[in-house]
Structures are given as C-alpha cells and as structure tokens.
PDB file of N, CA and C in Angstrom:
ATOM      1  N   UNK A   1      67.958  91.826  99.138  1.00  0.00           N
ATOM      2  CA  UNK A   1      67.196  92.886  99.781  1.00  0.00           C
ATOM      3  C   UNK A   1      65.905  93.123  99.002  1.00  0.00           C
ATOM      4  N   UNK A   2      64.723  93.375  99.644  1.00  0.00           N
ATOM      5  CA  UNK A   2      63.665  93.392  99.242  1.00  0.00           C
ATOM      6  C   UNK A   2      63.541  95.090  98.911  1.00  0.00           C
ATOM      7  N   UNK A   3      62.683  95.195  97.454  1.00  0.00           N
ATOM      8  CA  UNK A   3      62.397  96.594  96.816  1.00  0.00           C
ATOM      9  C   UNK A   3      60.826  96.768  97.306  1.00  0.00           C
ATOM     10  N   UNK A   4      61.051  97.914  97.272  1.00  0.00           N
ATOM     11  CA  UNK A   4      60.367  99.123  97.863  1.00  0.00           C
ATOM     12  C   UNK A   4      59.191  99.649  96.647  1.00  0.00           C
ATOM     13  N   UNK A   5      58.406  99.582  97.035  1.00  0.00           N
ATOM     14  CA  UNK A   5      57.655 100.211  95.004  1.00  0.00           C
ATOM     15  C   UNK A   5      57.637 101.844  95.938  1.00  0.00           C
ATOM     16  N   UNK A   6      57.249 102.400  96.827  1.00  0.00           N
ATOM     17  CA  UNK A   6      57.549 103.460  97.610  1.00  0.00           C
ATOM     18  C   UNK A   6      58.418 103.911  98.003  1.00  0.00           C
ATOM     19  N   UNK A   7      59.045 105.361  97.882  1.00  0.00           N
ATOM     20  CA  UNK A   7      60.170 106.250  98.361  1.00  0.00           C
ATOM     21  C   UNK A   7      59.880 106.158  99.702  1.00  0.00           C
ATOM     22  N   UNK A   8      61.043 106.924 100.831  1.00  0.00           N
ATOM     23  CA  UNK A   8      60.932 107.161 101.807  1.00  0.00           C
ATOM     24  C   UNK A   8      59.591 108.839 102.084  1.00  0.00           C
ATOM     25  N   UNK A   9      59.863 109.448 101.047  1.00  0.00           N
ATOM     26  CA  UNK A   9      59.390 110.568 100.737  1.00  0.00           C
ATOM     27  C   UNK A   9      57.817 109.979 100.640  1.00  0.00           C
ATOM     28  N   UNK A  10      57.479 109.361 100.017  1.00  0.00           N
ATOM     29  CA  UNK A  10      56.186 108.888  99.470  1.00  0.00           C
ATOM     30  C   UNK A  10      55.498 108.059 100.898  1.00  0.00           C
ATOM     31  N   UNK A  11      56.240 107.380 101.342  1.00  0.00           N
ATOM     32  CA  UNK A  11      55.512 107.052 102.589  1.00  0.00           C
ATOM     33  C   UNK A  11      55.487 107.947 103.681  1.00  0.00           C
ATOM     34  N   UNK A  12      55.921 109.003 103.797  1.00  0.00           N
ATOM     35  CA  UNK A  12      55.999 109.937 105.083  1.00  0.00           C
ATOM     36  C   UNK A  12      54.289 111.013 104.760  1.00  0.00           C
ATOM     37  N   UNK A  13      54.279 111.089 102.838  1.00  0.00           N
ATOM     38  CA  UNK A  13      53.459 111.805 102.958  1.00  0.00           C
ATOM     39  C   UNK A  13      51.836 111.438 102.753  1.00  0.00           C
ATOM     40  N   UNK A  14      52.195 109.551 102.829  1.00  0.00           N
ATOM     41  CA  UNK A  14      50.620 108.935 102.764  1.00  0.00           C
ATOM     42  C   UNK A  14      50.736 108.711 104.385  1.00  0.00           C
ATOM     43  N   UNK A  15      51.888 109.084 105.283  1.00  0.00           N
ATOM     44  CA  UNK A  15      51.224 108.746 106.614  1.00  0.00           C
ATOM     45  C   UNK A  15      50.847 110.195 107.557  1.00  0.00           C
ATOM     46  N   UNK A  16      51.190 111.349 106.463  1.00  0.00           N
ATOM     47  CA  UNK A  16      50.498 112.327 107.165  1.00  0.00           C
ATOM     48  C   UNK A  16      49.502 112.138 106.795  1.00  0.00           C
ATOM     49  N   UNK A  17      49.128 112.435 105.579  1.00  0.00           N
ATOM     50  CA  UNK A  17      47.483 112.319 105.057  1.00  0.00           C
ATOM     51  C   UNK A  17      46.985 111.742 106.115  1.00  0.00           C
ATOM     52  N   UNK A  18      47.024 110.247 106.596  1.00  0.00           N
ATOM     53  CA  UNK A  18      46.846 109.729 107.541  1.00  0.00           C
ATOM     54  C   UNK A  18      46.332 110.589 108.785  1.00  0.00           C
ATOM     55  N   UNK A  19      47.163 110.911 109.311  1.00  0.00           N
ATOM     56  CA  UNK A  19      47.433 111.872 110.608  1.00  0.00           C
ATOM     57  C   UNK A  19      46.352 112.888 110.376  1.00  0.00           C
ATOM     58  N   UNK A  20      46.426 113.690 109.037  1.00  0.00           N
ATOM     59  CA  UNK A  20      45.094 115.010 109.216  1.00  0.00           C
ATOM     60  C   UNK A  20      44.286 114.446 109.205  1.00  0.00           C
ATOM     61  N   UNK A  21      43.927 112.563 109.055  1.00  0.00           N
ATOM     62  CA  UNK A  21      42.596 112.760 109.181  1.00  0.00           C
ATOM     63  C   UNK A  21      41.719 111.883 107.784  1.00  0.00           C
ATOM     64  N   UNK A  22      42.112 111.776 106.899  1.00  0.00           N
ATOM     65  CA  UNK A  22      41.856 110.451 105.556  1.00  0.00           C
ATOM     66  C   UNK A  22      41.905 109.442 106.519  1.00  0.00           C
ATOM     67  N   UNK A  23      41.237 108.220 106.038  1.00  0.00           N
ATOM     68  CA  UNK A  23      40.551 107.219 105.903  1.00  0.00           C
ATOM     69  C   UNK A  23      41.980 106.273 105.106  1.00  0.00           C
ATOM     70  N   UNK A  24      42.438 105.231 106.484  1.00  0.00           N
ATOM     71  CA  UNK A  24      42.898 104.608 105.656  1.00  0.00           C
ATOM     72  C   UNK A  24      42.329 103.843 104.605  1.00  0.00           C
ATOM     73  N   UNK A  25      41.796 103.507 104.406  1.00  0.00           N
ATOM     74  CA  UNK A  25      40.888 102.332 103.025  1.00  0.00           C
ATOM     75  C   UNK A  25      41.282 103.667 101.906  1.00  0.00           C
ATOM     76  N   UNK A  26      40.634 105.080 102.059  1.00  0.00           N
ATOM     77  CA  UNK A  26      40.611 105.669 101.189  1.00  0.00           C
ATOM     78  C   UNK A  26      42.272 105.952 100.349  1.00  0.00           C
ATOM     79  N   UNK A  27      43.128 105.888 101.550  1.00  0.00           N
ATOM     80  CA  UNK A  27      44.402 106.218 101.192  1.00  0.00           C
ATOM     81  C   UNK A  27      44.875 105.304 100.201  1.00  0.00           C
ATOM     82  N   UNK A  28      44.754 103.818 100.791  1.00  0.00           N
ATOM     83  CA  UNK A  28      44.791 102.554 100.027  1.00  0.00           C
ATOM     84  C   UNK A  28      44.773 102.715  98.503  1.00  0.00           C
ATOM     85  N   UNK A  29      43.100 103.111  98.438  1.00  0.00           N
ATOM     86  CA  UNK A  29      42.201 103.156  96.927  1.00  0.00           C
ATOM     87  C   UNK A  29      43.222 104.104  96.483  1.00  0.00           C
ATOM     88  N   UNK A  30      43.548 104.908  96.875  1.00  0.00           N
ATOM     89  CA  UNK A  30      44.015 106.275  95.985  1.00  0.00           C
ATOM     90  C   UNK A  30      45.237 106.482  95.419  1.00  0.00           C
ATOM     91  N   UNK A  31      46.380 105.152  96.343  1.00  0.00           N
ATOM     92  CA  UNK A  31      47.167 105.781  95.894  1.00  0.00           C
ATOM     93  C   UNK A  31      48.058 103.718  95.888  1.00  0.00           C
ATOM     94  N   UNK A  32      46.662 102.719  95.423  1.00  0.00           N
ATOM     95  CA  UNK A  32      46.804 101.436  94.622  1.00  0.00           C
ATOM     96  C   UNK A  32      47.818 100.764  95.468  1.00  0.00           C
ATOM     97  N   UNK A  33      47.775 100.513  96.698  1.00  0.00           N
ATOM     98  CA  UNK A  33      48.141  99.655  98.101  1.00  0.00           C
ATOM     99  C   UNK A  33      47.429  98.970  98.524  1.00  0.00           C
ATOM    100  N   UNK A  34      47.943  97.750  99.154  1.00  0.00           N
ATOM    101  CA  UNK A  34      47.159  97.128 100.102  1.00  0.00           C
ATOM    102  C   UNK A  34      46.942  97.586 101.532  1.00  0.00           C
ATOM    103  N   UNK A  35      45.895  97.430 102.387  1.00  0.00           N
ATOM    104  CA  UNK A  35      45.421  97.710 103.698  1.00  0.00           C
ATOM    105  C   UNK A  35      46.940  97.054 104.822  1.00  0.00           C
ATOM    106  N   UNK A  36      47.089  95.664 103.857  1.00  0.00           N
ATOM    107  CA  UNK A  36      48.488  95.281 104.952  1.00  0.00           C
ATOM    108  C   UNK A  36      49.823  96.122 104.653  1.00  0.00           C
ATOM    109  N   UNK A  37      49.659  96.878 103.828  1.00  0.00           N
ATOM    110  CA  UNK A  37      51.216  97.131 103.569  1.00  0.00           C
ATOM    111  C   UNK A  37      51.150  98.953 104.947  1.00  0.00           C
ATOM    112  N   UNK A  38      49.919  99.323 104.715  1.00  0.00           N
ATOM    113  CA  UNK A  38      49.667 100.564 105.081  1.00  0.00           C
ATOM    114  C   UNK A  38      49.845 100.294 106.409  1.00  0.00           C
ATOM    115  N   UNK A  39      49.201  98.887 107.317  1.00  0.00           N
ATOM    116  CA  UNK A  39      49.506  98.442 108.434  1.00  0.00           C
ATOM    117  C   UNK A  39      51.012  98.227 108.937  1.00  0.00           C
ATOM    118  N   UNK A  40      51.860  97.467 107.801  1.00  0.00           N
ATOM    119  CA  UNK A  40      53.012  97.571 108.328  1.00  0.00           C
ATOM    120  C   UNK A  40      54.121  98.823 108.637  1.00  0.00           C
ATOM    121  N   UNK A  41      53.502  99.984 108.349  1.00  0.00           N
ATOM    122  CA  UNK A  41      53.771 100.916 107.824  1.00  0.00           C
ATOM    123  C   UNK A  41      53.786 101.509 109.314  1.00  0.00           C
TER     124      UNK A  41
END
C-alpha cells in the first residue's frame, strides 16, 4: 500500500483553502506539493 505524506485532515483543509478562493499554484508553493498531486486530489 502506498503512503500518504498527507493526513486525511490535511487534505480536506488544502481543498477548502481551495474552495474560498487561493490559487492553486499558490497552495502548491505553500504547503511543498506538486500541481499533479493537488490534481489528483
């Protein structure tokens, strides 16, 4: 099984950020992700 460097917790609250309104790229930079992982997301 493949690991996770992210909680379930941790991705719910980079995909609100998302939702109000951040910039994915910025989310990326900020919190040291790739653009594809945020996509699969």
């Amino acid at each position: 099984m493949k690991r996770t460097r992210f909680t379930d917790e941790q991705i719910i609250g980079i995909l609100s950020e998302h939702e109000a309104g951040a910039k994915c790229e910025d989310l990326c930079r900020k919190h040291g992700m790739s653009e594809g992982t945020f996509d699969n997301w």
